[in-house]
N, C-alpha and C. Protein backbone atom coordinates (compact mmCIF):
# COMPACT_ATOMS: atom_id res chain seq x y z
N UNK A 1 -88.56 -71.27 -22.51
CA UNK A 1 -87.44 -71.91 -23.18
C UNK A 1 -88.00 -72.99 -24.12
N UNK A 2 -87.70 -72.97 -25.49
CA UNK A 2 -88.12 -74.04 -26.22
C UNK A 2 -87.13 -75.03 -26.67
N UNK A 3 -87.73 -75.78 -25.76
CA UNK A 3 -86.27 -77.32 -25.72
C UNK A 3 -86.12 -77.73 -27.52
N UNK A 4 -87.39 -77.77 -28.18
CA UNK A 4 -87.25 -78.72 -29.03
C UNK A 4 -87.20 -77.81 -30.28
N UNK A 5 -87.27 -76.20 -30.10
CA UNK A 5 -86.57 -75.35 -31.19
C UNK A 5 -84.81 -75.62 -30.99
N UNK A 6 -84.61 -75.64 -29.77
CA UNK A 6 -83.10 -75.23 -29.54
C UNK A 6 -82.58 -76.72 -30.59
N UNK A 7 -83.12 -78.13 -29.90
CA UNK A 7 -82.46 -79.33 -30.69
C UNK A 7 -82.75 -79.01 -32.34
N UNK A 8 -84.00 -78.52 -32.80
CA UNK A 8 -83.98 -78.48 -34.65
C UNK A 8 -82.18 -77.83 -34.73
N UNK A 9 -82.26 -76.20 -33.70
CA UNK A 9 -81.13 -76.14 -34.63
C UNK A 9 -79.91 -76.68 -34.36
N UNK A 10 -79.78 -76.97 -33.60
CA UNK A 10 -78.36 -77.94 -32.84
C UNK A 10 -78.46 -78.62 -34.17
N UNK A 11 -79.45 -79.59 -34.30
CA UNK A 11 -79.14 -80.94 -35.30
C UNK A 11 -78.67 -80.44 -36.62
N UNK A 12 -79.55 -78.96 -37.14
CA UNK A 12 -79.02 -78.43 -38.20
C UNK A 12 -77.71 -78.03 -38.05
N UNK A 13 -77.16 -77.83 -37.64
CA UNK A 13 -75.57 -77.09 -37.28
C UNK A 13 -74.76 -78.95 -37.52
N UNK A 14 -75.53 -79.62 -36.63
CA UNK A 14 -74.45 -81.13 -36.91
C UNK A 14 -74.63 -81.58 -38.06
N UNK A 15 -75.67 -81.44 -39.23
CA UNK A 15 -75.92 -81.59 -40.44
C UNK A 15 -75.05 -80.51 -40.93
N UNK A 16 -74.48 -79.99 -40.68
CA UNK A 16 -74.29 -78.44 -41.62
C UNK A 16 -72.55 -79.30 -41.28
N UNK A 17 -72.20 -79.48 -40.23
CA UNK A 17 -70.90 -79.97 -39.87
C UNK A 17 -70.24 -81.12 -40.85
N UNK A 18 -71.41 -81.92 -40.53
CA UNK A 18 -71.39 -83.17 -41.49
C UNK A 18 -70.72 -83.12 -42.86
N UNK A 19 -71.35 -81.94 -43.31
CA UNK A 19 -71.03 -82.03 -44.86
C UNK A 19 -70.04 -80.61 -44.93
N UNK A 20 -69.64 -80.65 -44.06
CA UNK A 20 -68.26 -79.37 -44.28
C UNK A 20 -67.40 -80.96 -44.20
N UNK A 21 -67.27 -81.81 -43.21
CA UNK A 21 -65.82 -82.46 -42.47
C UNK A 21 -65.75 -83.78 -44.10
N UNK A 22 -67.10 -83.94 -44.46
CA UNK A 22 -67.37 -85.01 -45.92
C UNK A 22 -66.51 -83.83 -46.86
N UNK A 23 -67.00 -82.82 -47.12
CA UNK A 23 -66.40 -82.23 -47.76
C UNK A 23 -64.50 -81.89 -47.77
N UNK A 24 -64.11 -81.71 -46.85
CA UNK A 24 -63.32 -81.77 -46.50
C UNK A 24 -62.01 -82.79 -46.94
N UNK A 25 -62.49 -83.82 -46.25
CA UNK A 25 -62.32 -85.16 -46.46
C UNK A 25 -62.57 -85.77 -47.66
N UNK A 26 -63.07 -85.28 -48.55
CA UNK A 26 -62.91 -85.57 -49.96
C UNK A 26 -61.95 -84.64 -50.87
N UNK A 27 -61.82 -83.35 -50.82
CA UNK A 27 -60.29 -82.77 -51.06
C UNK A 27 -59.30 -83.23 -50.52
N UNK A 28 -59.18 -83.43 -49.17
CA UNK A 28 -57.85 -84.16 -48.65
C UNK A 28 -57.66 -85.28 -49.42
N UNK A 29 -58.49 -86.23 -50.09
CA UNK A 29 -58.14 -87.23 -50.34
C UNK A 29 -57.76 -87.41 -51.94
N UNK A 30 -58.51 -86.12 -52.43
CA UNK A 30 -58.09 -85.44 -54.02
C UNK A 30 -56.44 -84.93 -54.03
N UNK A 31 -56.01 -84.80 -53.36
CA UNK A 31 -55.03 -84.06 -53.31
C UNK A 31 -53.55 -84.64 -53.86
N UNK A 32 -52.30 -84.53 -53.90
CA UNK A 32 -51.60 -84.69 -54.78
C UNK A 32 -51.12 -85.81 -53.41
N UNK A 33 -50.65 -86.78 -53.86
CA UNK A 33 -50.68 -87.70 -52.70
C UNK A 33 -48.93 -87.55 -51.95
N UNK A 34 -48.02 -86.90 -53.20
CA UNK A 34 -46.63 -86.64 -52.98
C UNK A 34 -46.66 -85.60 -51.64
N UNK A 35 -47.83 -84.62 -51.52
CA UNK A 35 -48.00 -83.66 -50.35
C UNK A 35 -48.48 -84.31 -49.26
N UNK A 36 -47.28 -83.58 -48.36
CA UNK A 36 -47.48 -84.76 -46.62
C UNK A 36 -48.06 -83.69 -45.77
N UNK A 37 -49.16 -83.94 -45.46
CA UNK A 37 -49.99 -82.48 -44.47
C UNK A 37 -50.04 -83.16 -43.64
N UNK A 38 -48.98 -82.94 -42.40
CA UNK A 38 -48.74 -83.58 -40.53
C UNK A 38 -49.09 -82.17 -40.28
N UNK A 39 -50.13 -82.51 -39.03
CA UNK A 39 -50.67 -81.93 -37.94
C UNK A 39 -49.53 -80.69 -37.14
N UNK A 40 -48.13 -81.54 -37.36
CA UNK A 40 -47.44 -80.47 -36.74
C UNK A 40 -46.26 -79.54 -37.40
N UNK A 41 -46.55 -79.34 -38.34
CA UNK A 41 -46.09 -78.82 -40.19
C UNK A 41 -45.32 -77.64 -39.65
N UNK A 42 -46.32 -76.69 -38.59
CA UNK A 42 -46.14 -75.80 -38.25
C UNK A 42 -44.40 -75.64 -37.23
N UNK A 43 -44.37 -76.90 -36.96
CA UNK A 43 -43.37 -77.39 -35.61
C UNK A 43 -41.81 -76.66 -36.50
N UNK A 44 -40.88 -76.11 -35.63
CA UNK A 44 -39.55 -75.80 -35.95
C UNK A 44 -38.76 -77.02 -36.31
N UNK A 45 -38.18 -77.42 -36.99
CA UNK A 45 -36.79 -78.14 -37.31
C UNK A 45 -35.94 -78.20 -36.26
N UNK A 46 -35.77 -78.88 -35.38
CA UNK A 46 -34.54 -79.02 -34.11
C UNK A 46 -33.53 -78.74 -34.83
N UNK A 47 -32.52 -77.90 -34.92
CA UNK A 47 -30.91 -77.87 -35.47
C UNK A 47 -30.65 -78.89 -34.74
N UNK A 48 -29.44 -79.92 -35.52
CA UNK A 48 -28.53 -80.67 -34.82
C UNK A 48 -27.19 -80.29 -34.92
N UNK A 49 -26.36 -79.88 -33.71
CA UNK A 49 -25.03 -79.57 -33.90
C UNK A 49 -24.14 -80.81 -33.91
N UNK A 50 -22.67 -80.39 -34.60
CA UNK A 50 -21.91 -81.19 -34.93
C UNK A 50 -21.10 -81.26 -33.62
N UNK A 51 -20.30 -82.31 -33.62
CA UNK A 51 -19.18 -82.29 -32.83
C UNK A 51 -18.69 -81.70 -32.23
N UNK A 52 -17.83 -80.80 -33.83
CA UNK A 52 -17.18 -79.69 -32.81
C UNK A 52 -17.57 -78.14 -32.42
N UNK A 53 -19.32 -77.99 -32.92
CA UNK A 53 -20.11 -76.89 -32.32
C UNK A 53 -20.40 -77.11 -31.10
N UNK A 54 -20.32 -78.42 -30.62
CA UNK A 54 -20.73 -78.78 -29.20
C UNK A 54 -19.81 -78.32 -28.19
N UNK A 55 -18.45 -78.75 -28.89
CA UNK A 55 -17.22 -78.59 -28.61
C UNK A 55 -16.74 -77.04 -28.53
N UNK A 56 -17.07 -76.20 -29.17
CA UNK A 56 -17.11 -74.44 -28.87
C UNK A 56 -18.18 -74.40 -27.50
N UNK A 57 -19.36 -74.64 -27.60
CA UNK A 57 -20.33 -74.17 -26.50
C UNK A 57 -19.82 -74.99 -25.74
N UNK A 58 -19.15 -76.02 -25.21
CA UNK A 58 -18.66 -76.12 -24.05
C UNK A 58 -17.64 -75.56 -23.59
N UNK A 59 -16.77 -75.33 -24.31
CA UNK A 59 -15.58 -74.12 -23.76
C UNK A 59 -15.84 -73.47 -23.54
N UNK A 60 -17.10 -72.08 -24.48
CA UNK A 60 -17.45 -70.81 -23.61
C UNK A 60 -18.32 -70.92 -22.83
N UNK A 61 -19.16 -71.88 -22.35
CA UNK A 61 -19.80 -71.99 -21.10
C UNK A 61 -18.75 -72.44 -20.08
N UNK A 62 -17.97 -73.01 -20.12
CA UNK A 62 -16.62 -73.15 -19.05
C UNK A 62 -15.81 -71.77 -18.93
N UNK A 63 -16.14 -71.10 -19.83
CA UNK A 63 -15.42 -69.88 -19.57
C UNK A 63 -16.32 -69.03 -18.78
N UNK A 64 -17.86 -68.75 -19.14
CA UNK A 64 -18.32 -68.18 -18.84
C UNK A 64 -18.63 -68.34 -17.07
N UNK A 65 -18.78 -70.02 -16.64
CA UNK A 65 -18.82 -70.21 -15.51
C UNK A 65 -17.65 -70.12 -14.11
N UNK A 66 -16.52 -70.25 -15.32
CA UNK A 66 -15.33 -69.15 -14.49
C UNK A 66 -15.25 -67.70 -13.65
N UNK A 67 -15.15 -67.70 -15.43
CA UNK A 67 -16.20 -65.78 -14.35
C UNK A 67 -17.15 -65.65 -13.53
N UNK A 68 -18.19 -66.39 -13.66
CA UNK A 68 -19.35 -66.33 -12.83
C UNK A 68 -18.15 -66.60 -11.45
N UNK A 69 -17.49 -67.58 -11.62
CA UNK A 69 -17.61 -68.13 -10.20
C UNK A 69 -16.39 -66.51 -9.30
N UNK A 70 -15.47 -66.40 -9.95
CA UNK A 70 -14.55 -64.97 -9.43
C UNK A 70 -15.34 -63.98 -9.04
């Protein structure tokens, strides 16, 4: 096992890292500053219901738990 081949290339790979995340990090910072890139971009929009949508799904879940219960 050669300990001190394995660290050359380890260190090369963290050098090689280095200048991907610099790189990186210098487009992100080129970038149009009006564009908002959050981590969770990907995340759904919660719908918020109104009043009286709340107001339907509680009636047919009262209906529905009627039946359940007969």
């Amino acid at each position: 096992m050669n300990i001190s081949g394995i660290l050359a290339d380890l260190k090369a790979h963290l050098e090689r890292l280095n200048r991907v995340i610099a790189y990186l990090e210098a487009v992100y910072a080129a970038a149009d500053p009006g564009i908002v890139v959050s981590p969770c971009a990907k995340r759904r929009v919660q719908k918020r219901m109104s009043a009286e949508e709340r107001k339907q799904v509680s009636l047919r879940m009262k209906r529905y738990w009627a039946d359940r219960r007969q």
